[in-house]
C-alpha atoms as a PDB file:
ATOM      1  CA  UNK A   1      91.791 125.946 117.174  1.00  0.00           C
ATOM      2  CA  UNK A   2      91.250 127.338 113.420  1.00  0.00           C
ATOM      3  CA  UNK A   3      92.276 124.305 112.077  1.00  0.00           C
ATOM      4  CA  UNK A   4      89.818 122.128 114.451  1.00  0.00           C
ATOM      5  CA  UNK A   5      87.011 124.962 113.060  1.00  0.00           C
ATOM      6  CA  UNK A   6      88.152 123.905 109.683  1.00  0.00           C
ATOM      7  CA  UNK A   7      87.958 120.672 109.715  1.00  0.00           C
ATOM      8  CA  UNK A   8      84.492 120.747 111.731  1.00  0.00           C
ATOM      9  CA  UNK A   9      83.396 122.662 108.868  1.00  0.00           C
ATOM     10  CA  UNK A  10      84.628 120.018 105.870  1.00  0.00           C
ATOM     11  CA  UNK A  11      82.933 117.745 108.203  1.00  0.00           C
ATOM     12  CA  UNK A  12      79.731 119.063 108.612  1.00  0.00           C
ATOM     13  CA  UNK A  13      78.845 120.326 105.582  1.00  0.00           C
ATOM     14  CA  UNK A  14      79.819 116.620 103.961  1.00  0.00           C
ATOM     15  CA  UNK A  15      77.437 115.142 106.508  1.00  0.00           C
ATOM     16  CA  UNK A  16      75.242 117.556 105.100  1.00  0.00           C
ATOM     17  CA  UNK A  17      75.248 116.725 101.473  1.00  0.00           C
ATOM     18  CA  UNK A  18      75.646 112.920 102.429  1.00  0.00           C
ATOM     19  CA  UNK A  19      72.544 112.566 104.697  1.00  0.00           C
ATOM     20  CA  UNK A  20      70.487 114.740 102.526  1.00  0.00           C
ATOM     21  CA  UNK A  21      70.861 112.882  99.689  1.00  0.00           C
ATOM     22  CA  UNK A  22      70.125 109.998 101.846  1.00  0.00           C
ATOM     23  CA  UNK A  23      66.833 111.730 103.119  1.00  0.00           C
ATOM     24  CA  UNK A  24      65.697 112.744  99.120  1.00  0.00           C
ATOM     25  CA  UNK A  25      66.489 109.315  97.494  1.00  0.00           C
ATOM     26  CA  UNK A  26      64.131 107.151 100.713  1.00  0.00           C
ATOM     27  CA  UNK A  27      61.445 105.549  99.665  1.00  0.00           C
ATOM     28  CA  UNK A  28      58.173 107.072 101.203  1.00  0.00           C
ATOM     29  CA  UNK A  29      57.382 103.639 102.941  1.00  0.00           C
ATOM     30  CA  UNK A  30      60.646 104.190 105.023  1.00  0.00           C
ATOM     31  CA  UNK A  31      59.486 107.390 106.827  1.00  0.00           C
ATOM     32  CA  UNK A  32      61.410 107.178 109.909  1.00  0.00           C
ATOM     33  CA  UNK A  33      64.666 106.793 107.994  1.00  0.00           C
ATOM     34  CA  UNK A  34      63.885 109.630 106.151  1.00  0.00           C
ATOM     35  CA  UNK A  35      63.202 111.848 109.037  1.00  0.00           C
ATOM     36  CA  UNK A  36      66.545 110.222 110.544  1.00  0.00           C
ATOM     37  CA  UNK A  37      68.454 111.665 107.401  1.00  0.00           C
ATOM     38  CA  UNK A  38      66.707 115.036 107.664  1.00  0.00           C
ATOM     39  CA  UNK A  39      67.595 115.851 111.298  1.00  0.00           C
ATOM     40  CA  UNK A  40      71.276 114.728 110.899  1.00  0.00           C
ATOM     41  CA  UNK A  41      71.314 116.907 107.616  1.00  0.00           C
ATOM     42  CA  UNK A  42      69.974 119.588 109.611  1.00  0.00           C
ATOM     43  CA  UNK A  43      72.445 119.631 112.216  1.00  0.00           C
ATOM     44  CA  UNK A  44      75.018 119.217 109.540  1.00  0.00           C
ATOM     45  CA  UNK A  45      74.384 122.311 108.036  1.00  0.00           C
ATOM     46  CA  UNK A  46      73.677 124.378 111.285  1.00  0.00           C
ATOM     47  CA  UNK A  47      77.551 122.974 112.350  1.00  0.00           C
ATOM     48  CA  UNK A  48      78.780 124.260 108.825  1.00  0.00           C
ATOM     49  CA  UNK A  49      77.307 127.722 108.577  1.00  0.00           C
ATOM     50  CA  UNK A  50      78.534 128.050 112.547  1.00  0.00           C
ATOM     51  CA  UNK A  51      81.555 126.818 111.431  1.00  0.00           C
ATOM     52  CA  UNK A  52      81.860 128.833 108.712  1.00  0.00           C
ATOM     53  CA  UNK A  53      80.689 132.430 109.961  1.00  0.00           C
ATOM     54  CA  UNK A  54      83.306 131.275 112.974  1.00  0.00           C
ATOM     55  CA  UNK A  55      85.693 131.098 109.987  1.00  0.00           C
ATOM     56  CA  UNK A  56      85.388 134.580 108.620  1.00  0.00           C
ATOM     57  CA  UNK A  57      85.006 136.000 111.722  1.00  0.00           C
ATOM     58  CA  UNK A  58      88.397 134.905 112.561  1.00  0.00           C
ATOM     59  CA  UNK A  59      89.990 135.830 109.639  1.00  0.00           C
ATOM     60  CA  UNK A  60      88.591 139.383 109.565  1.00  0.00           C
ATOM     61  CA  UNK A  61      90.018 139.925 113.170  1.00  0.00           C
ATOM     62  CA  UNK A  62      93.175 139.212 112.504  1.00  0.00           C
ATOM     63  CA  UNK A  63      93.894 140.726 109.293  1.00  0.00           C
ATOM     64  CA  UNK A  64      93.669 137.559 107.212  1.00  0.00           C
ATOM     65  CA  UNK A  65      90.664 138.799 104.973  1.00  0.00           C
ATOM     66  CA  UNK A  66      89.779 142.365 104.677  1.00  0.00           C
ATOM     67  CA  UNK A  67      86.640 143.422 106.482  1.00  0.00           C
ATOM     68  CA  UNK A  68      83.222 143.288 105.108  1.00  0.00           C
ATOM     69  CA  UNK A  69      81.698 146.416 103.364  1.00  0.00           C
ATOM     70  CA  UNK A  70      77.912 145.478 103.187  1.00  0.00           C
ATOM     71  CA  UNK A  71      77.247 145.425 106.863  1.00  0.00           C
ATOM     72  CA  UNK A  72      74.979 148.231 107.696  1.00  0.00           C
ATOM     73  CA  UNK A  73      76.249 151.586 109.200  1.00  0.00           C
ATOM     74  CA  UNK A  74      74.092 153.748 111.387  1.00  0.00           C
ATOM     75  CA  UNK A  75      76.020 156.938 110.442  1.00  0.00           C
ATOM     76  CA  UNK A  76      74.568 159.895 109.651  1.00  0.00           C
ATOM     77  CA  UNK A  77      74.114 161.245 106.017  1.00  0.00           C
ATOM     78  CA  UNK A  78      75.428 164.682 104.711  1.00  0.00           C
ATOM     79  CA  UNK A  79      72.930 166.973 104.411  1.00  0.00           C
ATOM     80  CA  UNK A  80      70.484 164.711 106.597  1.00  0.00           C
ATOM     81  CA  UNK A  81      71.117 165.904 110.033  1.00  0.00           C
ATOM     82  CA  UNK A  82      68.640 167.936 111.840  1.00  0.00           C
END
């Protein structure tokens, strides 16, 4: 299953930079093309951030990658409590 993730990701995020070139370099006179390109660029990179957060979310669970630091921690502070 990681390796169908992975190569949904590669996928997506080409589709991506493919159809959004192909929606920036339209002519204005070919609008619906253009808005054709967008939405499929769109979806590409909704697919490849899933993909990828699916990714590291993996990887951090089983040991792969070491666990991110910057996520907010609702601990208390020394000297805070009251």
């Amino acid at each position: 299953m990681t390796k169908l993730i992975a190569i949904l990701n590669v996928v997506a995020w080409a589709g991506f930079w493919s159809f959004g070139y192909l929606a920036l370099t339209t002519p204005p006179e070919d609008g619906s093309r253009m808005v054709v390109a967008l939405v499929i660029a769109a979806l590409g990179a909704a697919t490849g951030v899933w993909a990828w957060f699916w990714i590291v979310r993996h990887s951090e669970a089983t040991g792969y990658a070491k666990g991110s630091r910057s996520r907010a921690r609702y601990e208390a502070d020394e000297g805070l409590d009251a």
